[in-house]
C-alpha atoms as a PDB file:
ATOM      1  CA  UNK A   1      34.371  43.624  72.200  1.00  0.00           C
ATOM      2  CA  UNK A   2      36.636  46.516  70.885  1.00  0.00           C
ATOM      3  CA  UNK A   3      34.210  48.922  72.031  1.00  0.00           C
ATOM      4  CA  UNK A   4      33.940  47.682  75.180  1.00  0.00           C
ATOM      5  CA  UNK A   5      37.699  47.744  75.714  1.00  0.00           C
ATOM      6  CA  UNK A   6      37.805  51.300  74.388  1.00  0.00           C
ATOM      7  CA  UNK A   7      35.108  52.392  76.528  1.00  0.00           C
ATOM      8  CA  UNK A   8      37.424  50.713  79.239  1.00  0.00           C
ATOM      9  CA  UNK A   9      40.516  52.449  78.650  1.00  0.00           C
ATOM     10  CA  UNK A  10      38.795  55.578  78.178  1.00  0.00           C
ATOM     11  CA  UNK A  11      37.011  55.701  81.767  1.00  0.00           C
ATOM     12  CA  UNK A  12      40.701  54.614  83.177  1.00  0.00           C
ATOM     13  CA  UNK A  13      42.598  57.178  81.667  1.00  0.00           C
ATOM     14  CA  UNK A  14      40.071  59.822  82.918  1.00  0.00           C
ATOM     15  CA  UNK A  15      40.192  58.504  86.198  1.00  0.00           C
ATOM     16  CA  UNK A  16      44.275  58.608  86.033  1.00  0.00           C
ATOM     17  CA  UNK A  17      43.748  62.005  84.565  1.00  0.00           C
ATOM     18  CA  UNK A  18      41.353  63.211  87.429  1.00  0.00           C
ATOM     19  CA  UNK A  19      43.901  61.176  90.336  1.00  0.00           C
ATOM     20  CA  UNK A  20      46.424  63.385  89.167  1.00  0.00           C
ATOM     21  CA  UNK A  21      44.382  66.961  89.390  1.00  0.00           C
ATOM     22  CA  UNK A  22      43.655  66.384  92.413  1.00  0.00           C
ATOM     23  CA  UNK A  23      47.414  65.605  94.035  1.00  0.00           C
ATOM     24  CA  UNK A  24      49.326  68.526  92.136  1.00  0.00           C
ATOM     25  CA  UNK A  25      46.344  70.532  94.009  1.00  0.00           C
ATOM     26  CA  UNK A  26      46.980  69.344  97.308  1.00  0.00           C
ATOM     27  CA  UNK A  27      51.289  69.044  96.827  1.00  0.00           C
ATOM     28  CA  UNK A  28      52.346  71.531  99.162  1.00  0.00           C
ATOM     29  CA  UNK A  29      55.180  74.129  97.884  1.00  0.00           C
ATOM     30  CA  UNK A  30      58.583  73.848  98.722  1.00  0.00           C
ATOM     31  CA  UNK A  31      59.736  75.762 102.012  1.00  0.00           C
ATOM     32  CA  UNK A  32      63.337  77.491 102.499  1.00  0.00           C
ATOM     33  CA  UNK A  33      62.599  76.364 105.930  1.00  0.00           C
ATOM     34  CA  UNK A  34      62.842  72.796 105.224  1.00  0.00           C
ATOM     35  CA  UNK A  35      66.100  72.836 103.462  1.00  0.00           C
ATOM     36  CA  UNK A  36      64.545  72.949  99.891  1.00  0.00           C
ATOM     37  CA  UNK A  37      64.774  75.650  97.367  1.00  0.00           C
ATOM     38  CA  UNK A  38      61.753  77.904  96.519  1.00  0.00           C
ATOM     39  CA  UNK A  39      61.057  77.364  93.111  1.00  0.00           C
ATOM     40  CA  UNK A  40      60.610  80.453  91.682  1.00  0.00           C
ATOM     41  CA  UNK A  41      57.737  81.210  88.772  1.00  0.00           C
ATOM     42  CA  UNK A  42      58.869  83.281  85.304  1.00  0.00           C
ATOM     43  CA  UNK A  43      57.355  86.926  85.717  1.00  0.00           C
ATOM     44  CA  UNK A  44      54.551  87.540  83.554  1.00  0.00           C
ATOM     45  CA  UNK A  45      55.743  89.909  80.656  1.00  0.00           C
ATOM     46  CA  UNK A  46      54.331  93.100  80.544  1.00  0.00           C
ATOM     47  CA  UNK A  47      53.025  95.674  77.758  1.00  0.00           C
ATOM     48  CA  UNK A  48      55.965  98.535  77.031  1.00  0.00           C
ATOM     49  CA  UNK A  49      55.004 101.401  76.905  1.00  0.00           C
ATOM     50  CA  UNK A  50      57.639 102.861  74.789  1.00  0.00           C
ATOM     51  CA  UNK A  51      59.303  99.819  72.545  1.00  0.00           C
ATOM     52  CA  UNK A  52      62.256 102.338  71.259  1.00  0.00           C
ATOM     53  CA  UNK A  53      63.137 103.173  74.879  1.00  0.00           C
ATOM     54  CA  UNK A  54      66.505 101.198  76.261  1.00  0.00           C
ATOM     55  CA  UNK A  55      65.558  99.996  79.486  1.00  0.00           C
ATOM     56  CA  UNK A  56      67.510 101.724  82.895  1.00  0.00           C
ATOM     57  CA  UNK A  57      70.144  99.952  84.252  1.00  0.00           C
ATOM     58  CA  UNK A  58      69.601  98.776  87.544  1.00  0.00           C
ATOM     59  CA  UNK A  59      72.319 100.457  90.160  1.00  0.00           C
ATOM     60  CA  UNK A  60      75.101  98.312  91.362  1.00  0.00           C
ATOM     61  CA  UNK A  61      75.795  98.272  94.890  1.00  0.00           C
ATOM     62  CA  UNK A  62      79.022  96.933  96.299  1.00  0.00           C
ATOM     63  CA  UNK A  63      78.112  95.821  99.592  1.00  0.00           C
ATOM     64  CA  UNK A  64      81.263  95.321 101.877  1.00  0.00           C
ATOM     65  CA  UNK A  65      80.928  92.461 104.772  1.00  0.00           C
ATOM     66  CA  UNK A  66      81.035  94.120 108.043  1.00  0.00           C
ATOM     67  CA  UNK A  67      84.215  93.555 110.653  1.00  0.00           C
ATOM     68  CA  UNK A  68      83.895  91.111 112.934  1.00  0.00           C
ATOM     69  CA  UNK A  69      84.155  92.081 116.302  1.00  0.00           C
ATOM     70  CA  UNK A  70      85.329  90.559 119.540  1.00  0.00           C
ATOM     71  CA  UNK A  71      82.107  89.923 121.517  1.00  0.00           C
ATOM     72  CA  UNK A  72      81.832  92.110 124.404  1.00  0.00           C
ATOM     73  CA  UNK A  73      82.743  90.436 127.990  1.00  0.00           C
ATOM     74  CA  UNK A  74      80.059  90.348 130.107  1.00  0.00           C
ATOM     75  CA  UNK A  75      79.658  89.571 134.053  1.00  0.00           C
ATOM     76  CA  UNK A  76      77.631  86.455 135.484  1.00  0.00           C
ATOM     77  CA  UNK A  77      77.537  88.301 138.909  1.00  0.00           C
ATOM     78  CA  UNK A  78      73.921  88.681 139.444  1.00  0.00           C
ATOM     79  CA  UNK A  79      72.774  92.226 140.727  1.00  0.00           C
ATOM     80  CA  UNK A  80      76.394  93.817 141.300  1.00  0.00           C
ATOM     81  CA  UNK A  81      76.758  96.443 143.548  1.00  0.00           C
ATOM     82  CA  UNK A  82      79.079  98.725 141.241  1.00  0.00           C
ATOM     83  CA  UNK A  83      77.926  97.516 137.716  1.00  0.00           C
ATOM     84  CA  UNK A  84      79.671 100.338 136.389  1.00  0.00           C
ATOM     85  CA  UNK A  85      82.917  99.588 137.876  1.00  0.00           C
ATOM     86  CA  UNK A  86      82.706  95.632 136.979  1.00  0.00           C
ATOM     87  CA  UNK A  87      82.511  96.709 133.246  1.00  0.00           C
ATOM     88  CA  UNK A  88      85.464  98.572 133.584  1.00  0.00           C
ATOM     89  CA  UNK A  89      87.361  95.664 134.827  1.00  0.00           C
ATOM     90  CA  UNK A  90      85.989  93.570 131.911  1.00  0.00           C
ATOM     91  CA  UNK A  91      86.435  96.571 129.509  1.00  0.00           C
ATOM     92  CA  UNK A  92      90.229  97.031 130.672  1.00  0.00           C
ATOM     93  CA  UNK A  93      91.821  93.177 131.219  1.00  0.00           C
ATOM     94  CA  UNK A  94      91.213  89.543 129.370  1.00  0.00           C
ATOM     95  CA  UNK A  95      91.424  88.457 133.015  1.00  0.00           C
ATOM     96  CA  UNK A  96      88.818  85.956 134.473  1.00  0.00           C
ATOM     97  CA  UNK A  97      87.348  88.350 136.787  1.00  0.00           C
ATOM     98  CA  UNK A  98      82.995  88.578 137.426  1.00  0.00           C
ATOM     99  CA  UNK A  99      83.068  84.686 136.605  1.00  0.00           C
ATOM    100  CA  UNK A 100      80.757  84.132 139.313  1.00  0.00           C
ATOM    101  CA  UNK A 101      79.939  80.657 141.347  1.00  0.00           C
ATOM    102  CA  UNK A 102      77.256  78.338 141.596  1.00  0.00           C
ATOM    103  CA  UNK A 103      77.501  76.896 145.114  1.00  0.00           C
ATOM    104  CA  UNK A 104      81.353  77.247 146.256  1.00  0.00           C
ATOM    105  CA  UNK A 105      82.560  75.981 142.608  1.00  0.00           C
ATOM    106  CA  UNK A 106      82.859  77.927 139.674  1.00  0.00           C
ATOM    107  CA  UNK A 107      80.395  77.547 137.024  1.00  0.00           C
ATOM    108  CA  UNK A 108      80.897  74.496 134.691  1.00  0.00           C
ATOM    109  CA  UNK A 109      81.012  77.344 131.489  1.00  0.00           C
ATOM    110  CA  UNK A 110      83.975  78.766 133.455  1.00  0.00           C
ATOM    111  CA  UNK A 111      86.065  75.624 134.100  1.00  0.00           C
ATOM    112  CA  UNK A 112      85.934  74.698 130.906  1.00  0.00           C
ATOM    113  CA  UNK A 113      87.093  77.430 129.069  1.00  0.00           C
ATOM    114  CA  UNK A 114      89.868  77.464 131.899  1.00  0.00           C
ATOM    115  CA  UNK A 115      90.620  73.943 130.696  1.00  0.00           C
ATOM    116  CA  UNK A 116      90.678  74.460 127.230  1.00  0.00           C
ATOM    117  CA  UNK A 117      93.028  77.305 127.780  1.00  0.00           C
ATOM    118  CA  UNK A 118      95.107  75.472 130.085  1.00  0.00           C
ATOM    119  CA  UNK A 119      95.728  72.311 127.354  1.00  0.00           C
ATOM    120  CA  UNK A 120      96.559  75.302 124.746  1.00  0.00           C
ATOM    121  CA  UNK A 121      99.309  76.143 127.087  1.00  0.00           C
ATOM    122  CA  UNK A 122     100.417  72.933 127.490  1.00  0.00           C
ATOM    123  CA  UNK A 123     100.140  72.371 123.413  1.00  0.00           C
ATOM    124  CA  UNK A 124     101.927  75.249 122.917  1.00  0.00           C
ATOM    125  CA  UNK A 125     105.250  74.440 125.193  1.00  0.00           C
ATOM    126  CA  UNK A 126     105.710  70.797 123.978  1.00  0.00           C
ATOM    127  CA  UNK A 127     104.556  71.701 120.133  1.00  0.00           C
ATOM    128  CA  UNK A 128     106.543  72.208 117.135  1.00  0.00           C
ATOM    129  CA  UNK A 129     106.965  75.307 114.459  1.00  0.00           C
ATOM    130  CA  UNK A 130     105.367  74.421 111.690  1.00  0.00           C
ATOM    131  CA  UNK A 131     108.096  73.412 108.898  1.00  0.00           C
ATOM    132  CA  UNK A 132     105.891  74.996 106.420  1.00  0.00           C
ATOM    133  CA  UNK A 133     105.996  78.527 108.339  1.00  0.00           C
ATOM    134  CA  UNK A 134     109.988  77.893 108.231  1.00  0.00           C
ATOM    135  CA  UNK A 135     110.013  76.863 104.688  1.00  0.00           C
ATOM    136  CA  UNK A 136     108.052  79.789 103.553  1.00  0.00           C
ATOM    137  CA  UNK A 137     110.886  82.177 105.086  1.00  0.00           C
ATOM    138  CA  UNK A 138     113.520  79.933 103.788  1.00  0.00           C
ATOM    139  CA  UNK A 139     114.549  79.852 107.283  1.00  0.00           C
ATOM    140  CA  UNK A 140     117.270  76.528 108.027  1.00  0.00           C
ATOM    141  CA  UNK A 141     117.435  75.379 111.362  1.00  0.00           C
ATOM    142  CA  UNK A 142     120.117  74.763 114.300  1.00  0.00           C
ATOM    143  CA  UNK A 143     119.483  73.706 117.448  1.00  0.00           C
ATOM    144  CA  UNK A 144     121.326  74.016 121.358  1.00  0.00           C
ATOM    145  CA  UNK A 145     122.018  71.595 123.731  1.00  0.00           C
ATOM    146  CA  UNK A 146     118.278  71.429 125.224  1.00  0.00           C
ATOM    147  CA  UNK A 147     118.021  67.614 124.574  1.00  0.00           C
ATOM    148  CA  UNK A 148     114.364  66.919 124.840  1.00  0.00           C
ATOM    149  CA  UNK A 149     112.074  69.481 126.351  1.00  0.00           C
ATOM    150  CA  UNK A 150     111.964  67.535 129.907  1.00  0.00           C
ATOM    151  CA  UNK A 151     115.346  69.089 130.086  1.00  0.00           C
ATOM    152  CA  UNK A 152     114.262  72.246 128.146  1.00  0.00           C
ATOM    153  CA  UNK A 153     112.279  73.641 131.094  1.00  0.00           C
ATOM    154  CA  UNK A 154     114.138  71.884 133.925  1.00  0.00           C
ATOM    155  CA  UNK A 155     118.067  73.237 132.387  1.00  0.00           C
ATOM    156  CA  UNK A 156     117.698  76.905 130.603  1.00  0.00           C
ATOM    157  CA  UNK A 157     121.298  77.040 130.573  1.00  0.00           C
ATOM    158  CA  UNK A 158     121.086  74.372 127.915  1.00  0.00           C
ATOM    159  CA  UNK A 159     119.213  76.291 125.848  1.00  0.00           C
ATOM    160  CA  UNK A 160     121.508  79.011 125.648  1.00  0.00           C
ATOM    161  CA  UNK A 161     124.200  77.694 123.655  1.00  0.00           C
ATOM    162  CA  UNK A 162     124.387  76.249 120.342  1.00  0.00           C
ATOM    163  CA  UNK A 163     125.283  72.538 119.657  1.00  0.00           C
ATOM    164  CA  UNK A 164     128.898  71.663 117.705  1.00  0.00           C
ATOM    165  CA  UNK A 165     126.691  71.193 114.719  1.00  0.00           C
ATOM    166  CA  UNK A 166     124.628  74.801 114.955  1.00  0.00           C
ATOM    167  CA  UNK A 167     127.653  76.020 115.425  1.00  0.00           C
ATOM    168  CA  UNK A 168     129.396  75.051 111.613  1.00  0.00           C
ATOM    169  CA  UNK A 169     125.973  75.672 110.335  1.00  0.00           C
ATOM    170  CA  UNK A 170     126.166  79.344 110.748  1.00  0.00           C
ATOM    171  CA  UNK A 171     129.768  79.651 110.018  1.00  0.00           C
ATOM    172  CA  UNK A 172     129.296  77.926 106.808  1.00  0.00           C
ATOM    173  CA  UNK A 173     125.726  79.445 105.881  1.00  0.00           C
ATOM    174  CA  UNK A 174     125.831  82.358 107.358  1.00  0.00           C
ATOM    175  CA  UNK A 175     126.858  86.503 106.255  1.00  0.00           C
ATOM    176  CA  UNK A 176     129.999  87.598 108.799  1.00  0.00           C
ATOM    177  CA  UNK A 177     129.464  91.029 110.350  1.00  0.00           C
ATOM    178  CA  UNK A 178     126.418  91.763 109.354  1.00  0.00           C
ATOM    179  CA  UNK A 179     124.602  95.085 110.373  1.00  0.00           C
ATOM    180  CA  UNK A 180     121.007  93.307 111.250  1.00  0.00           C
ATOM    181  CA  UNK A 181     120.782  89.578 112.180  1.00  0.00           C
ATOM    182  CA  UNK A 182     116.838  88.507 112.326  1.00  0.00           C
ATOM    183  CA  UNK A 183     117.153  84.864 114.470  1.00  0.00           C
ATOM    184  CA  UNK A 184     113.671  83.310 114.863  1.00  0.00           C
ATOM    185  CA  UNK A 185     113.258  80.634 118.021  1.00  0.00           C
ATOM    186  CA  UNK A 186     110.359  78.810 119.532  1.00  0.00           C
ATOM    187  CA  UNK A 187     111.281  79.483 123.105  1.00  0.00           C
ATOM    188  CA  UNK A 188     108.304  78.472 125.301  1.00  0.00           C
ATOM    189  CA  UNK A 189     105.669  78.226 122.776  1.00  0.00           C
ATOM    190  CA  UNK A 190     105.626  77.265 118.827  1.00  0.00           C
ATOM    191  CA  UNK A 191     102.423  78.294 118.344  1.00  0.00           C
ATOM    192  CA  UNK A 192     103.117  82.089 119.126  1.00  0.00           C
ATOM    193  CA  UNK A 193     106.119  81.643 115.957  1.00  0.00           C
ATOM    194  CA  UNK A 194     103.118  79.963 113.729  1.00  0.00           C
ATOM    195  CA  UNK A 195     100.374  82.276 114.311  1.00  0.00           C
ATOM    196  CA  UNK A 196     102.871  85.910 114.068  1.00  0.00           C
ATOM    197  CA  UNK A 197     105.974  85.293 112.056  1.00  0.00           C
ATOM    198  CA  UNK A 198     104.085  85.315 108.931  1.00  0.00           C
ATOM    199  CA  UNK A 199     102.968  88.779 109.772  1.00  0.00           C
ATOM    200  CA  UNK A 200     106.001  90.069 111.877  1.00  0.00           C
ATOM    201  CA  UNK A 201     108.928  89.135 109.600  1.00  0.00           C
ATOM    202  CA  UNK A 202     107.654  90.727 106.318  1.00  0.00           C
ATOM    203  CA  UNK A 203     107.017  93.853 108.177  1.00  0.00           C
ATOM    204  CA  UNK A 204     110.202  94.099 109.984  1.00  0.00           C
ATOM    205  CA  UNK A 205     112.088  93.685 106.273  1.00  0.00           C
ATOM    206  CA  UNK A 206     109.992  96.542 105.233  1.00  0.00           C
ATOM    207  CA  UNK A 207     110.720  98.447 108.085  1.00  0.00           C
ATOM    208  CA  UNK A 208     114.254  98.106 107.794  1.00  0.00           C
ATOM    209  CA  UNK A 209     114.551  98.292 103.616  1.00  0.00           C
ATOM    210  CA  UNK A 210     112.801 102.029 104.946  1.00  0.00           C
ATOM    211  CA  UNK A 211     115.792 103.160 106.782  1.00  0.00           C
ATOM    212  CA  UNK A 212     118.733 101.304 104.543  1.00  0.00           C
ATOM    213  CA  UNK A 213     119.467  98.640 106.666  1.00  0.00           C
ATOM    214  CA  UNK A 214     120.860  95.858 105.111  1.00  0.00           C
ATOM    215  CA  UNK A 215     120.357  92.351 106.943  1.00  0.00           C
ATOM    216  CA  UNK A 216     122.043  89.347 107.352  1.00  0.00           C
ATOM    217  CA  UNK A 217     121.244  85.492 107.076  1.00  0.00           C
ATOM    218  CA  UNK A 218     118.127  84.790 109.190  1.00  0.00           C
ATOM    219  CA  UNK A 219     117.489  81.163 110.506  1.00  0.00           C
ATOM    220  CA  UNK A 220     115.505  79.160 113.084  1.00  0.00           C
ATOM    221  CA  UNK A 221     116.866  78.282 117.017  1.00  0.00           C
ATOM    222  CA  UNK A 222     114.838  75.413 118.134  1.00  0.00           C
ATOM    223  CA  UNK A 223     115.230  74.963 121.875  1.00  0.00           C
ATOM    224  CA  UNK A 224     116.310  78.585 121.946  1.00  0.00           C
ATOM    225  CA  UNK A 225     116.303  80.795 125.008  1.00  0.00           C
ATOM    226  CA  UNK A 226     116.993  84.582 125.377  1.00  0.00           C
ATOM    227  CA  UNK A 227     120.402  83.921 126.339  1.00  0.00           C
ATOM    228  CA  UNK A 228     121.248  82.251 122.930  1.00  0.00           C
ATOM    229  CA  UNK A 229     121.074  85.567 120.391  1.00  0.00           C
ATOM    230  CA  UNK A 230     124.799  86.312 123.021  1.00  0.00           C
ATOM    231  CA  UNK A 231     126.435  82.999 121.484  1.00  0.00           C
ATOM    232  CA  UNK A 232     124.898  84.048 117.897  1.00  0.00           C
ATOM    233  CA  UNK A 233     126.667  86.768 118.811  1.00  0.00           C
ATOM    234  CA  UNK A 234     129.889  86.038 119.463  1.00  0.00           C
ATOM    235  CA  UNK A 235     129.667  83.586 116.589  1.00  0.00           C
ATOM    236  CA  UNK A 236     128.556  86.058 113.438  1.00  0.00           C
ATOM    237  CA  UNK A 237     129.674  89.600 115.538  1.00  0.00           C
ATOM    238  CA  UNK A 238     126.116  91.658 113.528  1.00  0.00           C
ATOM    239  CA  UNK A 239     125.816  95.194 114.550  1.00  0.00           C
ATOM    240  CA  UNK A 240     122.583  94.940 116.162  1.00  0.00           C
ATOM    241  CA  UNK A 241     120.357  91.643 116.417  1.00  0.00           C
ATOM    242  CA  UNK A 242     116.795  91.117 116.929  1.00  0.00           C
ATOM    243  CA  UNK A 243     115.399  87.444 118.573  1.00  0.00           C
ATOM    244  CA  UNK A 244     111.604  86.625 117.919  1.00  0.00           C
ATOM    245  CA  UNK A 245     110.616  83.687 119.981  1.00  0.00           C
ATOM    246  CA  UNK A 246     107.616  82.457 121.816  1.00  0.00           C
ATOM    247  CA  UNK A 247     106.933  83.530 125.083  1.00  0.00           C
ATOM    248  CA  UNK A 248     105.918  81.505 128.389  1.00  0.00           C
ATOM    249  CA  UNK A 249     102.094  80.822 127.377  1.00  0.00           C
ATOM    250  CA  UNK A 250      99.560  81.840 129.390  1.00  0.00           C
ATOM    251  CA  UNK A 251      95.546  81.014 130.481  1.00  0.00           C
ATOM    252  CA  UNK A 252      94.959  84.621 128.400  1.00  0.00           C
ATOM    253  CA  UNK A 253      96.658  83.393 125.083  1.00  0.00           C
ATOM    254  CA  UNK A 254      99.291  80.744 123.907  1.00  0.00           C
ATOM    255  CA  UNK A 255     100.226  82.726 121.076  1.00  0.00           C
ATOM    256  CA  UNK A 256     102.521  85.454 122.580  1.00  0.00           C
ATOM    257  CA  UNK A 257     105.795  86.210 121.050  1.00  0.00           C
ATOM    258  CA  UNK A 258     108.523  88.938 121.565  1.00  0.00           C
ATOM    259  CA  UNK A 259     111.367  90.303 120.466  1.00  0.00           C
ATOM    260  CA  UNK A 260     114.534  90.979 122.391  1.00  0.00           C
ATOM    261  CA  UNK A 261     116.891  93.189 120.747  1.00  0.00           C
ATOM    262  CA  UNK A 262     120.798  94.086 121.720  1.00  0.00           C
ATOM    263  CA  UNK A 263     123.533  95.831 120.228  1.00  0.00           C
ATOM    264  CA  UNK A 264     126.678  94.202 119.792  1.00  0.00           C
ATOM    265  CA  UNK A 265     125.616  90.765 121.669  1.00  0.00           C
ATOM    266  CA  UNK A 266     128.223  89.064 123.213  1.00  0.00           C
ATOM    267  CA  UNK A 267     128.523  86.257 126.124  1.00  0.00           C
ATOM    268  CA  UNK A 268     128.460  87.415 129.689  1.00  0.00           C
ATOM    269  CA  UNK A 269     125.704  90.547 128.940  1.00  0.00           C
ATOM    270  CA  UNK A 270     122.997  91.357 131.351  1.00  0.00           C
ATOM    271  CA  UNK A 271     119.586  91.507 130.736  1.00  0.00           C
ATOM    272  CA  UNK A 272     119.596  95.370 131.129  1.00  0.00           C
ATOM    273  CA  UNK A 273     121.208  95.627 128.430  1.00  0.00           C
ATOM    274  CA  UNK A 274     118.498  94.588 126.293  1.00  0.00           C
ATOM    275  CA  UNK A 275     115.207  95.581 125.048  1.00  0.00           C
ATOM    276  CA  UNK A 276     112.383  93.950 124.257  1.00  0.00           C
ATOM    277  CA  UNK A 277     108.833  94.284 123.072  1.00  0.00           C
ATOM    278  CA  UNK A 278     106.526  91.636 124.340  1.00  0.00           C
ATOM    279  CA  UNK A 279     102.792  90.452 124.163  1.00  0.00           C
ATOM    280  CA  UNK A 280     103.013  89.902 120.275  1.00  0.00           C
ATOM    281  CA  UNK A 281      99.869  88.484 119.392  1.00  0.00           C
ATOM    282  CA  UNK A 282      96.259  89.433 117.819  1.00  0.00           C
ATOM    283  CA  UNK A 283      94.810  90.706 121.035  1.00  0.00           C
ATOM    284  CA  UNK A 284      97.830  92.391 122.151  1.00  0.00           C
ATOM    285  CA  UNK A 285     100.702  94.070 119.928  1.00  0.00           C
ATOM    286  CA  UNK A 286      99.799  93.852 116.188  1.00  0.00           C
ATOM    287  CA  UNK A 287     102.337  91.211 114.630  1.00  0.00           C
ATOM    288  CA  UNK A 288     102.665  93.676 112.020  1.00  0.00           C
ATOM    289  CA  UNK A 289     102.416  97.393 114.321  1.00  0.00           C
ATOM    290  CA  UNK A 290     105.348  95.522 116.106  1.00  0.00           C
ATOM    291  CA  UNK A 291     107.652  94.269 113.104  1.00  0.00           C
ATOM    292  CA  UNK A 292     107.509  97.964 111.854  1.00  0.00           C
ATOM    293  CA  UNK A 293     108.535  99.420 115.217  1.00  0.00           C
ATOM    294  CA  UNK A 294     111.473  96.767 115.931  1.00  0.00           C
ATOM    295  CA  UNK A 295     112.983  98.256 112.693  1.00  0.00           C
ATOM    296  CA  UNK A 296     112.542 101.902 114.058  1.00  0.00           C
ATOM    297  CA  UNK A 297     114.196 100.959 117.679  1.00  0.00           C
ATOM    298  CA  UNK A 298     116.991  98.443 115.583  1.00  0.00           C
ATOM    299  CA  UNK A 299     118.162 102.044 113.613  1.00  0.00           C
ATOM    300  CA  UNK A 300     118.098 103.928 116.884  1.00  0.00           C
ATOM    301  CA  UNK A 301     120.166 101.228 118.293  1.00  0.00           C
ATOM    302  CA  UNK A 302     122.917 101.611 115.515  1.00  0.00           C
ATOM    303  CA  UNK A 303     122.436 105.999 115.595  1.00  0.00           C
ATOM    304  CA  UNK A 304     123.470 105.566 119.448  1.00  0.00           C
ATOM    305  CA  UNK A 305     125.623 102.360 119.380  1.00  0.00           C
ATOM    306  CA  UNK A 306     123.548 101.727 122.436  1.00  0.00           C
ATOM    307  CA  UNK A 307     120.483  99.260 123.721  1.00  0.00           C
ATOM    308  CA  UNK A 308     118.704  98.444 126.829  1.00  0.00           C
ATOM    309  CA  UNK A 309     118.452 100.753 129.312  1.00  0.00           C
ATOM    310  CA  UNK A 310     121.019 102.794 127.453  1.00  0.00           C
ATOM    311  CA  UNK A 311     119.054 103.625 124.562  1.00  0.00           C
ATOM    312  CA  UNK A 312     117.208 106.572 124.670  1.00  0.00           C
ATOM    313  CA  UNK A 313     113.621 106.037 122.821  1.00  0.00           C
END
């Protein structure tokens, strides 16, 4: 009986043995192109020639990631005319021009990038700065007698001067006389104060540590227009002061800011007496190419006592 139960387990474990041959032959290997990783087999030592010998060093190569680049604009006009002078266009303006049609509507690709750029707009007018972007610059905040933004872009004139409060804010927290005030507003679009200020503020400190400038307190305007750096003015009496805020967003980008700039701002100034750099923004003036050169025109501003279209650049 024993041997027949030997001879028994014997002929099963042979057949296990033989089940098992014959599926680790026909297990396919693992692909990279099914998600898996290839398993990858020890190489097989080889004889040394010369066992005293220290083995080369492999050179190390430090590759460096290549820029990203904008992707080139292309037409959808089929079989232009003046191909030449189409990529021109494209080359020389983020304009929707060569969008082409299909019937008498634009193509669906087209409308709904011009959708998506129109809600950006609209995101970027009834949107708030960030409070950490504020925070980081230890920026405090006052605000003017806009209300709500309903009566923001229907009432400009209430944007232009300071509430009671914003008023004994800056008397109480703010340097007198100073010979640069930085003032940082939202204007038409937050999102153009959280996507530059982080770049445009550091540089414009630089720029002005460069030529000995000394500044004063900055802060945050929210509801701010141009107009407001005049009651700042009359309020702290600075030498020269600079106002970054967001411009009036656009189908192009929603992330424009500029910066107006006036000597001695007071009530009742016109807008030639001020200048400005605008279009602030990745694809336009470099947030930090501009903070530089605000501090260059602020200290040509104090050499002439003179801004607008009286300064000579």
């Amino acid at each position: 009986m024993e041997q027949q139960l030997d001879f028994l387990v014997d002929k099963v474990v042979a057949e296990l043995q033989k089940k098992l041959g014959e599926v680790s032959e026909q297990a396919p290997s693992p692909k990279t192109e099914t998600g898996l990783i290839q398993l990858r087999s020890e190489p097989k030592a080889e004889p040394v020639a010369n066992a005293t010998a220290a083995p080369t060093p492999a050179p190390v190569v430090n590759e460096q990631p290549a820029p990203s680049k904008e992707p080139e604009r292309t037409t959808h006009v089929p079989n232009p005319k003046y191909k030449e002078g189409l990529d021109e266009l494209l080359s020389s303006t983020p304009a929707r021009i060569g969008v082409w049609r299909t019937g008498v509507r634009p193509l669906t690709k087209t409308m709904l990038e011009l959708r998506r750029d129109h809600a950006a707009a609209v995101d970027a007018v009834y949107g708030e700065v960030s409070q950490a972007v504020l925070d980081q610059f230890s920026l405090f905040t006052v605000e003017t007698q806009y209300d709500n933004t309903e009566n923001y872009l229907k009432r400009p004139d209430m944007g232009r001067i300071l509430t009671e409060e914003g008023v004994r804010m800056l008397q109480e927290r703010c340097q007198k006389k100073p010979q640069v005030q930085i003032v940082v507003s939202d204007g038409l679009s937050a999102a153009a104060v959280d996507a530059n200020l982080k770049d445009v503020l550091p540089s414009l400190m630089d720029s002005l540590k460069s030529y000995g400038l000394t500044c004063g307190t900055p802060f945050f305007i929210k509801g701010g227009r141009v107009a407001s750096m005049d009651h700042v003015g009359e309020i702290l009496e600075p030498e020269v002061l600079v106002l970054l805020i967001g411009e009036r967003p656009g189908l192009v980008t929603a992330h424009s800011m500029s910066a107006y700039m006036c000597y001695r701002p007071r009530k009742g100034m016109v807008e030639s007496e001020r200048t400005v750099i605008s279009n602030i923004h990745r694809q336009g003036t470099s947030p930090v190419e501009a903070g530089a050169h605000i501090g260059t025109i602020l200290s040509k501003m104090l050499e002439q006592k003179a801004s607008g279209v009286k300064l000579v650049l």
